[in-house]
C-alpha atoms as a PDB file:
ATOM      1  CA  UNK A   1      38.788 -26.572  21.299  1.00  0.00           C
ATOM      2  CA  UNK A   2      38.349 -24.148  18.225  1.00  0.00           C
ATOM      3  CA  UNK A   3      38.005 -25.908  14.822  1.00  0.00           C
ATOM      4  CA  UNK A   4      38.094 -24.350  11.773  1.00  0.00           C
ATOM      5  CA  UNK A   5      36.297 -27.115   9.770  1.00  0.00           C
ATOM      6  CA  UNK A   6      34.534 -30.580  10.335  1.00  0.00           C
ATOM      7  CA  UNK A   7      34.838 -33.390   8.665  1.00  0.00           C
ATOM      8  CA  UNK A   8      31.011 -35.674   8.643  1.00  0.00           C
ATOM      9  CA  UNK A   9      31.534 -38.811  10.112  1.00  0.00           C
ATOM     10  CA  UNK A  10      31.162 -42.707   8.797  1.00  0.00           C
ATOM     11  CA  UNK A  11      29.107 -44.048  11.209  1.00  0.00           C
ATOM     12  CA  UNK A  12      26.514 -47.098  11.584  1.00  0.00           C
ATOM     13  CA  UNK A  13      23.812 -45.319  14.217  1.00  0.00           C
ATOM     14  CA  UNK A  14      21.188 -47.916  14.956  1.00  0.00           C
ATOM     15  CA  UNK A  15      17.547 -45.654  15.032  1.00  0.00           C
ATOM     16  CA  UNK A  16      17.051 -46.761  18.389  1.00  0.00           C
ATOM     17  CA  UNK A  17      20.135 -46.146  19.599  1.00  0.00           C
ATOM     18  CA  UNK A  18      19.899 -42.815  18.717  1.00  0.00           C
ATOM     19  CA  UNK A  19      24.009 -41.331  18.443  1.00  0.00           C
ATOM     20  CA  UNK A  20      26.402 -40.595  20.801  1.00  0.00           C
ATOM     21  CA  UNK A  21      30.056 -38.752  21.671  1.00  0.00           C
ATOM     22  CA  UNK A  22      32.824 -38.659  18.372  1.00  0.00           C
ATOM     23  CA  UNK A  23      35.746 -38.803  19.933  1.00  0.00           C
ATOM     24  CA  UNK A  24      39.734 -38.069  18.294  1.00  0.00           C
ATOM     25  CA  UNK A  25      42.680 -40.023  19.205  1.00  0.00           C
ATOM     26  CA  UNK A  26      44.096 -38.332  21.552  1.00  0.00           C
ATOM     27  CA  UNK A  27      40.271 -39.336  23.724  1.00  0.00           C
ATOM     28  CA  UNK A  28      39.040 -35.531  23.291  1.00  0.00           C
ATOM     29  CA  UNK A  29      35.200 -35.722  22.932  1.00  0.00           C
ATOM     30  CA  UNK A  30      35.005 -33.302  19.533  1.00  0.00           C
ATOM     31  CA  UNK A  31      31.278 -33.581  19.100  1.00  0.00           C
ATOM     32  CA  UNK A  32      27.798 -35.704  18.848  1.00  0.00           C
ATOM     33  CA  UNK A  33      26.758 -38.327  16.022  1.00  0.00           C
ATOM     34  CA  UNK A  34      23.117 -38.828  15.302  1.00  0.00           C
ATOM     35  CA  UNK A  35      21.187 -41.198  13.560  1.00  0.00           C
ATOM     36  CA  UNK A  36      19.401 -38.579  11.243  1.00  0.00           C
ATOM     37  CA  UNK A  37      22.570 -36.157  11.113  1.00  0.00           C
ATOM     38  CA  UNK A  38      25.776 -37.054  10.894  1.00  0.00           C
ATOM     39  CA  UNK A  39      27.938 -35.036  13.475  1.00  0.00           C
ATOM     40  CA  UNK A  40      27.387 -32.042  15.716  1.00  0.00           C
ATOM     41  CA  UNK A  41      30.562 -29.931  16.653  1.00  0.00           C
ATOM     42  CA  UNK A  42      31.395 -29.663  20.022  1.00  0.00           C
ATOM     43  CA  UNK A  43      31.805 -25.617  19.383  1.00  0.00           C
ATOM     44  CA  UNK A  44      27.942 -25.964  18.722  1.00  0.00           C
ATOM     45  CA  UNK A  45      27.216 -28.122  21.395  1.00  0.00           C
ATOM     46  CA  UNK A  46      28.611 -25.667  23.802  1.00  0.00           C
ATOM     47  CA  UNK A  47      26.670 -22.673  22.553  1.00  0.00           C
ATOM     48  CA  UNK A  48      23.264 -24.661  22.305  1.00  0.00           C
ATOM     49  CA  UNK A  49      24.045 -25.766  25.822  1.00  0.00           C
ATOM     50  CA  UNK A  50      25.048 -22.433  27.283  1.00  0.00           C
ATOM     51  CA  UNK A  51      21.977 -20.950  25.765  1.00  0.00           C
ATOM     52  CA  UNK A  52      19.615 -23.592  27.052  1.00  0.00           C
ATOM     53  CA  UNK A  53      20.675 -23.627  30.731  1.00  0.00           C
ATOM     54  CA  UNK A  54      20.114 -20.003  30.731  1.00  0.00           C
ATOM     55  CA  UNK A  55      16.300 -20.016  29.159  1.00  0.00           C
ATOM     56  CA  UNK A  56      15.771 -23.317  28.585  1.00  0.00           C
ATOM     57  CA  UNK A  57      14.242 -23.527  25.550  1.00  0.00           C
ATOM     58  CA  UNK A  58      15.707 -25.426  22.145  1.00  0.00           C
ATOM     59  CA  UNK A  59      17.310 -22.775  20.374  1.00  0.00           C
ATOM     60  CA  UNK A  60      17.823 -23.407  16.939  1.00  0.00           C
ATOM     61  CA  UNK A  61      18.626 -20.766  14.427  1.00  0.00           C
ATOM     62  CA  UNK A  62      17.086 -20.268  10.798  1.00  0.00           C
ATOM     63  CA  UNK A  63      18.072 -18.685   7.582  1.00  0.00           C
ATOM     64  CA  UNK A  64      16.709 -21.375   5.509  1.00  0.00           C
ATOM     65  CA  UNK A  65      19.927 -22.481   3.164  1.00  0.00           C
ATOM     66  CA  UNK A  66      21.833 -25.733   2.935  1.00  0.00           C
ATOM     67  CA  UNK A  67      25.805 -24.420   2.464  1.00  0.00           C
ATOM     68  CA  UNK A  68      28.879 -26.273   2.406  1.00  0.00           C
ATOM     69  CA  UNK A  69      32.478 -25.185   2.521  1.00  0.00           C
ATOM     70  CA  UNK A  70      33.801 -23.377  -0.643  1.00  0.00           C
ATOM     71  CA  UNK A  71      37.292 -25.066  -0.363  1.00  0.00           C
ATOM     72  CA  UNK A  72      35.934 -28.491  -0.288  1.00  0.00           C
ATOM     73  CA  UNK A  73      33.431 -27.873  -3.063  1.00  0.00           C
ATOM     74  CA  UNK A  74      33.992 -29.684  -5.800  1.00  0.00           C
ATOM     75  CA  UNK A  75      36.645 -28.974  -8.808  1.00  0.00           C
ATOM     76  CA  UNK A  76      34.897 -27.795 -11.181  1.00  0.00           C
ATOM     77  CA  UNK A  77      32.525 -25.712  -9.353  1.00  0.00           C
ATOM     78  CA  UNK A  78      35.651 -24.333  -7.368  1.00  0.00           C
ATOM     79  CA  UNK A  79      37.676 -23.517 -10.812  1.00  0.00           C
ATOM     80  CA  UNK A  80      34.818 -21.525 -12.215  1.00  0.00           C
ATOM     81  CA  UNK A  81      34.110 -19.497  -8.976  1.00  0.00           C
ATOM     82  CA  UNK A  82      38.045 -18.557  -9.044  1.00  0.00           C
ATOM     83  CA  UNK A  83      38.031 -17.573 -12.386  1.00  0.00           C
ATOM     84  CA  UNK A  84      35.954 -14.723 -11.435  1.00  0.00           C
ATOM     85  CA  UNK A  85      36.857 -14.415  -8.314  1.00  0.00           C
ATOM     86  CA  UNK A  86      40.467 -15.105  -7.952  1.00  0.00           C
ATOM     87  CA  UNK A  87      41.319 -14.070  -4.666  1.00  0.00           C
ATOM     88  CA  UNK A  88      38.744 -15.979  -2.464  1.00  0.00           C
ATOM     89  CA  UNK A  89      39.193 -19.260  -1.009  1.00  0.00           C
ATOM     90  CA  UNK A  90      37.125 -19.438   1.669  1.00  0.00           C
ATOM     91  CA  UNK A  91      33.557 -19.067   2.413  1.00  0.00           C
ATOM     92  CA  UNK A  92      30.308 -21.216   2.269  1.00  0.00           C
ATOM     93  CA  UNK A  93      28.541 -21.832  -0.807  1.00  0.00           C
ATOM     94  CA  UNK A  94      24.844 -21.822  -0.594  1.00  0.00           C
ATOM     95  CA  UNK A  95      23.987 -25.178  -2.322  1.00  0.00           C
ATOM     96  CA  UNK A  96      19.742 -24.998  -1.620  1.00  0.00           C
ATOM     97  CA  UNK A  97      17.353 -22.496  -0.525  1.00  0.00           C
ATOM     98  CA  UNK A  98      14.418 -22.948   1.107  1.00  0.00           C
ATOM     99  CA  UNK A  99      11.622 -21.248  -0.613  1.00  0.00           C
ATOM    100  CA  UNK A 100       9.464 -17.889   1.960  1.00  0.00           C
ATOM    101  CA  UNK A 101      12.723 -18.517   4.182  1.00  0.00           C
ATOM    102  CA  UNK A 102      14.712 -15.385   5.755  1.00  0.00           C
ATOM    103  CA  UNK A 103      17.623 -15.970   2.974  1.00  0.00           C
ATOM    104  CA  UNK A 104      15.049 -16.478  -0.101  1.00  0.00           C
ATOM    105  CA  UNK A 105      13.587 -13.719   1.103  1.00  0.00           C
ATOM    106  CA  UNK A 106      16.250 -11.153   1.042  1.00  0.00           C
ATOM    107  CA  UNK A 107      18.223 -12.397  -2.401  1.00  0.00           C
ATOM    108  CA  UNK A 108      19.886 -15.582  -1.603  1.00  0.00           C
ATOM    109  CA  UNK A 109      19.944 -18.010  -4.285  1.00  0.00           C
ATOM    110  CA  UNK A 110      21.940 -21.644  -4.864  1.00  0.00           C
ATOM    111  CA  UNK A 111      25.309 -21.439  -5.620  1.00  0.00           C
ATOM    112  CA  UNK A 112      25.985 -17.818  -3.755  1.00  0.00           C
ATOM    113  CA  UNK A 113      29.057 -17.661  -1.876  1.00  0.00           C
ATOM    114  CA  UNK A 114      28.742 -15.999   2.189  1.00  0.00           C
ATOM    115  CA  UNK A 115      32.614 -14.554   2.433  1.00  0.00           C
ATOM    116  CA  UNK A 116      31.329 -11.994   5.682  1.00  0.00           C
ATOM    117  CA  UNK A 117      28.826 -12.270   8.034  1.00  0.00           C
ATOM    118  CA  UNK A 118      28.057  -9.085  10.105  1.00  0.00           C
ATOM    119  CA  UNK A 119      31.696  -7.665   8.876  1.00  0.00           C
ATOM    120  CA  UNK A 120      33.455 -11.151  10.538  1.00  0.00           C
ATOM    121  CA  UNK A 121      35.008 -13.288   7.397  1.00  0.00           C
ATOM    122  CA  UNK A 122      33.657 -16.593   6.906  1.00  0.00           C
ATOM    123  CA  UNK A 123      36.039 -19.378   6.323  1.00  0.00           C
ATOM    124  CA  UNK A 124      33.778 -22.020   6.242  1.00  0.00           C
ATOM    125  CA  UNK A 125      29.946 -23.080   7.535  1.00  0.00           C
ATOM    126  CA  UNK A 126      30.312 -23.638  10.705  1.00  0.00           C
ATOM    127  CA  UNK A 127      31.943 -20.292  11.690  1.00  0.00           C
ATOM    128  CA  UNK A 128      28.785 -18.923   9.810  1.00  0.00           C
ATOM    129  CA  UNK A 129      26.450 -21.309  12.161  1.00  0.00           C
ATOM    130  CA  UNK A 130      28.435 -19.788  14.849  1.00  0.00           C
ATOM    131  CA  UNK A 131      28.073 -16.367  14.397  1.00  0.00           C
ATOM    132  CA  UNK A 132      24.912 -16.039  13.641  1.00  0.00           C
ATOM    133  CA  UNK A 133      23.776 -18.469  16.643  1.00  0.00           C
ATOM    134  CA  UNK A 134      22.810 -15.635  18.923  1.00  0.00           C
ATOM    135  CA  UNK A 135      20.962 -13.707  16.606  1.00  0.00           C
ATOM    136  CA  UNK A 136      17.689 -15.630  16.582  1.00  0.00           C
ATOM    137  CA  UNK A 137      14.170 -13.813  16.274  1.00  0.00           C
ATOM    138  CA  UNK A 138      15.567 -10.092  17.078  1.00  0.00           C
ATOM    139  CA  UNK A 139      18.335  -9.387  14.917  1.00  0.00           C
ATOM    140  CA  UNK A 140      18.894  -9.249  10.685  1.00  0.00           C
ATOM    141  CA  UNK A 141      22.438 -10.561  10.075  1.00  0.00           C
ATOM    142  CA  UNK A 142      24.294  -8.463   7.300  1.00  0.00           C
ATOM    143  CA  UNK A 143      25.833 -10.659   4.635  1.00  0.00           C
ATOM    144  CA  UNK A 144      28.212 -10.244   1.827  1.00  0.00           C
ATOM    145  CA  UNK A 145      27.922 -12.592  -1.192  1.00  0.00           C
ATOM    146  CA  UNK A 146      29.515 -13.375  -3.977  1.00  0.00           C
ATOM    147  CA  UNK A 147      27.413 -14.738  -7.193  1.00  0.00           C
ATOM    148  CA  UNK A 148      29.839 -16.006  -9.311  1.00  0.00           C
ATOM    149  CA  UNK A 149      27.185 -16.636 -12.516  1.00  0.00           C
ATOM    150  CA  UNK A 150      27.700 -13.200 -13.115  1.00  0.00           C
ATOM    151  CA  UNK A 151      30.463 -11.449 -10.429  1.00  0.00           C
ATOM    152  CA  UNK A 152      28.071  -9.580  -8.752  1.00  0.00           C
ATOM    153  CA  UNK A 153      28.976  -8.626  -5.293  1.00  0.00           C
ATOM    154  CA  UNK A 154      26.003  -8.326  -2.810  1.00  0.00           C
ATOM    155  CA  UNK A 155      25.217  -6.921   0.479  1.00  0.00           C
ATOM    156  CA  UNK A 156      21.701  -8.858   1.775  1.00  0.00           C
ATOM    157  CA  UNK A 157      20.412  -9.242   4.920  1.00  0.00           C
ATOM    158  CA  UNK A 158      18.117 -11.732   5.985  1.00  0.00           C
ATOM    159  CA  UNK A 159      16.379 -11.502   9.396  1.00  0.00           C
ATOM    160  CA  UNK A 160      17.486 -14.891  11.569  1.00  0.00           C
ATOM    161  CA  UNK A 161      14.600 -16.608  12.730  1.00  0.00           C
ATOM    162  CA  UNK A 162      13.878 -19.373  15.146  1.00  0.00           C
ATOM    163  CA  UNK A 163      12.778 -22.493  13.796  1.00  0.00           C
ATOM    164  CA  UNK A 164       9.755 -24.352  15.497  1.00  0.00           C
ATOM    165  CA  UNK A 165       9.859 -27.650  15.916  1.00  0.00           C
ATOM    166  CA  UNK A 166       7.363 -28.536  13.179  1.00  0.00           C
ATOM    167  CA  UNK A 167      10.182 -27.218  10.803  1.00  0.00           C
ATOM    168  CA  UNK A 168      12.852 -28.878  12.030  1.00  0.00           C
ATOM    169  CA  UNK A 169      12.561 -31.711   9.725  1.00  0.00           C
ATOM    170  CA  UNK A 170      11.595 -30.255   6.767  1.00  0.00           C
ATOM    171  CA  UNK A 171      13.915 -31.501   4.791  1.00  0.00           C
ATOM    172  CA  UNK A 172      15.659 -34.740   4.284  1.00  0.00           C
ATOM    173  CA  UNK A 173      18.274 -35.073   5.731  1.00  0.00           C
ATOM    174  CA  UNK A 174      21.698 -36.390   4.205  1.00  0.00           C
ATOM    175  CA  UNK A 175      24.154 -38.779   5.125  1.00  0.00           C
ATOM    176  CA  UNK A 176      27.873 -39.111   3.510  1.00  0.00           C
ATOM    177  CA  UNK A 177      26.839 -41.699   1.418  1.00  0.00           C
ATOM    178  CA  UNK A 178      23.970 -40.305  -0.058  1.00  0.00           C
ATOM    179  CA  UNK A 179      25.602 -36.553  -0.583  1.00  0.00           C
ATOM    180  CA  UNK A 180      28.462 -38.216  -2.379  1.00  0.00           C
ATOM    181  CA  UNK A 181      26.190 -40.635  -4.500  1.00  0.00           C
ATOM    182  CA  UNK A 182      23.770 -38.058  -5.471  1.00  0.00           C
ATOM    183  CA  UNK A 183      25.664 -34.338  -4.959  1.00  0.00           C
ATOM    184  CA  UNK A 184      28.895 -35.227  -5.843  1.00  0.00           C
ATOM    185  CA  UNK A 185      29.810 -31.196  -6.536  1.00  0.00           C
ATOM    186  CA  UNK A 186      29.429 -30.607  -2.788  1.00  0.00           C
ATOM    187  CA  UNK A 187      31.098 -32.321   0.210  1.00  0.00           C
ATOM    188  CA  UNK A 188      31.055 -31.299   3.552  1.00  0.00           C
ATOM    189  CA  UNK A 189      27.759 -29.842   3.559  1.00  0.00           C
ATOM    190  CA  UNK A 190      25.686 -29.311   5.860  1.00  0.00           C
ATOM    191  CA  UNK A 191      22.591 -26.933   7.094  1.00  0.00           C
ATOM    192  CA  UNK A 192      22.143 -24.096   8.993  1.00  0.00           C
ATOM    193  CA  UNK A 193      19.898 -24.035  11.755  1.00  0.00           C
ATOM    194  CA  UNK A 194      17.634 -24.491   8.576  1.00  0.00           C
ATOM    195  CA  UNK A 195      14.209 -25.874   8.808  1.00  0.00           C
ATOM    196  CA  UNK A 196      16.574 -29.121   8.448  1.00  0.00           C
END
């Protein structure tokens, strides 16, 4: 199954339960609910998988943003970044940086907009996730950003590095509820391989 965006899922996770499958109606299992994160894509799932039969170690990529889809953002914040750029849709707008991360690092700031990613177009976060999955700890991942604040278009390129586990939690993570009560500007967000 290929999916070009995900949707985070209502769910009542009991912290000792931990999660479990989400599946659609027609019984496909589309990803895994957690109690700390709301819903990991099957697409993702399969890569992480592949990648830890084969060394197994956790492989989790880091840039060190939180991004959310750019045609889910929010209207206002999606009318202003068409007015100067009028013929983009579709990308993922950085909505937090991690300060001394990879993307901080190489010019990334809040409210950027990732349209390519190595010269592949990004149409929302988790083909971003995706592509730059197997570029952990040895490669730098070109990027092209838009900053709509002033219509610059950028060319940066932050190294992807591997996150260790004492980073993984970094920040706090969000549910729906709590990204619609308190970032109502931004739906569908979610983090990248970020010390989450």
């Amino acid at each position: 199954m290929n999916y070009s965006e995900l949707y985070y899922v209502m769910k009542n996770t009991h912290p000792e339960k931990k999660g479990g499958v989400v599946i659609n109606y027609l019984g496909d299992v589309i990803g895994l609910i957690f109690y700390f994160y709301s819903f990991l894509s099957i697409n993702l799932v399969s890569i992480w998988w592949k990648n830890f039969k084969s060394c197994r170690q956790y492989h989790r990529p880091c840039l060190g943003v939180k991004i959310a889809n750019l045609h889910s953002s929010c209207p206002k914040y999606l009318s202003e970044f068409l007015a100067v750029f009028p013929d983009v849709t579709r990308g993922a707008v950085v909505t937090e940086v991690a300060e001394d991360s990879p993307a901080y690092c190489s010019g990334i700031r809040p409210e950027d907009v990732i349209v390519k990613c190595d010269g592949k177009l990004v149409c929302s976060s988790l083909e971003l996730f995706e592509i730059v999955w197997n570029k952990v700890g040895i490669e730098y991942v070109e990027l092209d950003v838009l900053r709509p604040r002033n219509g610059e278009s950028l060319t940066l390129c932050p190294k992807v590095e591997q996150t260790s586990p004492d980073k993984m939690y970094q920040w706090e993570p969000t549910s729906w509820s709590v990204l619609r009560a308190t970032e109502p500007e931004y739906t569908a967000e979610c983090t990248l391989g970020v010390q989450e």
